[in-house]
C-alpha atoms as a PDB file:
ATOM      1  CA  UNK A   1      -3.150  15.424  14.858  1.00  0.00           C
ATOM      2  CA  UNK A   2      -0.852  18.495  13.614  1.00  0.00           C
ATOM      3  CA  UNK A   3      -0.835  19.465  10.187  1.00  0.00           C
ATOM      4  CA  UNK A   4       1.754  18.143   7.968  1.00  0.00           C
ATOM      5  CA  UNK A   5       4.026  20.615   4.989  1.00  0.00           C
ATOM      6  CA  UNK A   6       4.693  18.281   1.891  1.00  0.00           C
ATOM      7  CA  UNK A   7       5.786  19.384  -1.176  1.00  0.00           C
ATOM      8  CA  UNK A   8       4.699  18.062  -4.458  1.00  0.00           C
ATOM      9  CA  UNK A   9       7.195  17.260  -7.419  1.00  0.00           C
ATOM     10  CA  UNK A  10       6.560  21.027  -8.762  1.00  0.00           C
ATOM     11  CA  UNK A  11       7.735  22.115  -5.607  1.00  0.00           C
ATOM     12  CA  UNK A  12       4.427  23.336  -4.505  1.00  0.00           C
ATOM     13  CA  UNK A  13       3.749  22.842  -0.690  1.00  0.00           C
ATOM     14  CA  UNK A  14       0.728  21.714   0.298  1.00  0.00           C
ATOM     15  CA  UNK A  15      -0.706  21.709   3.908  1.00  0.00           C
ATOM     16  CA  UNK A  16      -2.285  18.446   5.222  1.00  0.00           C
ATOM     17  CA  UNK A  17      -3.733  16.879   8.563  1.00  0.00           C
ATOM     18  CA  UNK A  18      -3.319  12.962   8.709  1.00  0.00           C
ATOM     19  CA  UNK A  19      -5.667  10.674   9.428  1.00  0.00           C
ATOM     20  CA  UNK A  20      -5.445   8.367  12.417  1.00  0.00           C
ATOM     21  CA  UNK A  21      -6.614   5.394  10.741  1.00  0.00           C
ATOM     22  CA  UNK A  22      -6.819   3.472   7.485  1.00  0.00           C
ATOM     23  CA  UNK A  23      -9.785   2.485   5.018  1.00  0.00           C
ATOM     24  CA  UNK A  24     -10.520   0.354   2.816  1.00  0.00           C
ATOM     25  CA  UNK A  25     -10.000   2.839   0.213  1.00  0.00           C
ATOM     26  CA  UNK A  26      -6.105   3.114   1.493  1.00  0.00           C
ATOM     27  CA  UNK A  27      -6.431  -0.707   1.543  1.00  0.00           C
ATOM     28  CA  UNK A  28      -6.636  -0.667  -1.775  1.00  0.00           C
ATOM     29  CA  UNK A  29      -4.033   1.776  -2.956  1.00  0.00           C
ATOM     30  CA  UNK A  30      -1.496  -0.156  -0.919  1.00  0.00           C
ATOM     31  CA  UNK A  31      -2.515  -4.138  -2.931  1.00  0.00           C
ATOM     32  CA  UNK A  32      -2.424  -2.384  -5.716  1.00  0.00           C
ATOM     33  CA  UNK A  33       0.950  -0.342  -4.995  1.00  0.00           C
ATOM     34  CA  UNK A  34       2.196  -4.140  -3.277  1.00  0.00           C
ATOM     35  CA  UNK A  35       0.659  -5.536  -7.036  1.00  0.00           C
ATOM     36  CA  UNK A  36       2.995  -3.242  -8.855  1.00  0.00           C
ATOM     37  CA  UNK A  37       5.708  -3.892  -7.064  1.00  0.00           C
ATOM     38  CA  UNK A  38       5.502  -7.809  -7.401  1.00  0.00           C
ATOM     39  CA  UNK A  39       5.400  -7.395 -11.685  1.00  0.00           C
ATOM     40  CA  UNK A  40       8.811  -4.820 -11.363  1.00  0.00           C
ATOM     41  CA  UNK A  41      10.629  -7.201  -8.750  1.00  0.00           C
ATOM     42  CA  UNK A  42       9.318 -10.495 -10.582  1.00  0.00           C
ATOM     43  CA  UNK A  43      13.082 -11.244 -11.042  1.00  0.00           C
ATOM     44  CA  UNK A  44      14.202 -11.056  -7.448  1.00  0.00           C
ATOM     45  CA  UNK A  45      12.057 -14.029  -5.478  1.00  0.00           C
ATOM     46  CA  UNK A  46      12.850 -12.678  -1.885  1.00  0.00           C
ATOM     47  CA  UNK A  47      11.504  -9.209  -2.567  1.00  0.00           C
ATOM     48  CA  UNK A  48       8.599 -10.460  -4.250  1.00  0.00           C
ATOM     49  CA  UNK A  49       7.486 -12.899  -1.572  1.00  0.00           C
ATOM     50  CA  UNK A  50       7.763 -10.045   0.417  1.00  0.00           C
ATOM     51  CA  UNK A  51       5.569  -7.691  -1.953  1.00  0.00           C
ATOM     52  CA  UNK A  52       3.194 -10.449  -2.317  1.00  0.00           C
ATOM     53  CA  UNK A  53       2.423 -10.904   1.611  1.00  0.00           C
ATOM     54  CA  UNK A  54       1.777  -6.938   1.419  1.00  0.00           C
ATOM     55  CA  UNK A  55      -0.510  -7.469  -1.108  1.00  0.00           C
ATOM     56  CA  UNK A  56      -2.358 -10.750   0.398  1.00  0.00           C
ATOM     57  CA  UNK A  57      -2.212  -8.426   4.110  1.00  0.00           C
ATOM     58  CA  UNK A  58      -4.258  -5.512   2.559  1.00  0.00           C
ATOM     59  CA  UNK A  59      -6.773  -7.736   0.790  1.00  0.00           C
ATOM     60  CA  UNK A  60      -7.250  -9.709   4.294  1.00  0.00           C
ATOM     61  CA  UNK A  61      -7.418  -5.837   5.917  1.00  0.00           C
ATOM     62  CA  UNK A  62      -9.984  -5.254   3.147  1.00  0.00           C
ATOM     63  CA  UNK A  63     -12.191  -8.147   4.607  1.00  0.00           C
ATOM     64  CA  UNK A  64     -12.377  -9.494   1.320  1.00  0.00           C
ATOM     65  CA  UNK A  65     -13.869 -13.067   1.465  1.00  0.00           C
ATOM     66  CA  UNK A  66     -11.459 -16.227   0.584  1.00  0.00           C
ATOM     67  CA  UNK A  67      -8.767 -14.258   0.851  1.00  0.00           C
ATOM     68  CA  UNK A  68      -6.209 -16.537   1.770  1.00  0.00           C
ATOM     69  CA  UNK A  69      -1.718 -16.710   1.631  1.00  0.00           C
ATOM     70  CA  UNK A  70      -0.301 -19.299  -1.172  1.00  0.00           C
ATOM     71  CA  UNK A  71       2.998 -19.677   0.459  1.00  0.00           C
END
């Protein structure tokens, strides 16, 4: 893959190469990102089904055990 120019909040640009896959690790950060989501959009049910089947996805992608949907 190329590298990727991003530029941090300061404005600062940072060189990067992406990765072609993703961990558990990235697993992770995107339950817990889904997890945050879900408690700021607890007032609007549609978008936080929809948060909550990101966060149930990466847990599953996680092969966490009894890791199941509660639709």
């Amino acid at each position: 893959m190329k590298n990727k120019t991003a530029f941090t909040a300061y404005k600062h640009e940072i060189s990067y190469e992406p990765k072609g896959y993703i961990g558990t690790l990235d697993w992770f950060n995107i339950a817990e990102c889904a997890r945050k989501r879900m408690i700021e959009m607890s007032p609007d049910l549609d978008v936080w089904r929809g948060n909550r089947r990101s966060f149930y996805t990466a847990l599953q992608m996680m092969d966490v055990h009894n890791v199941g949907f509660m639709d």
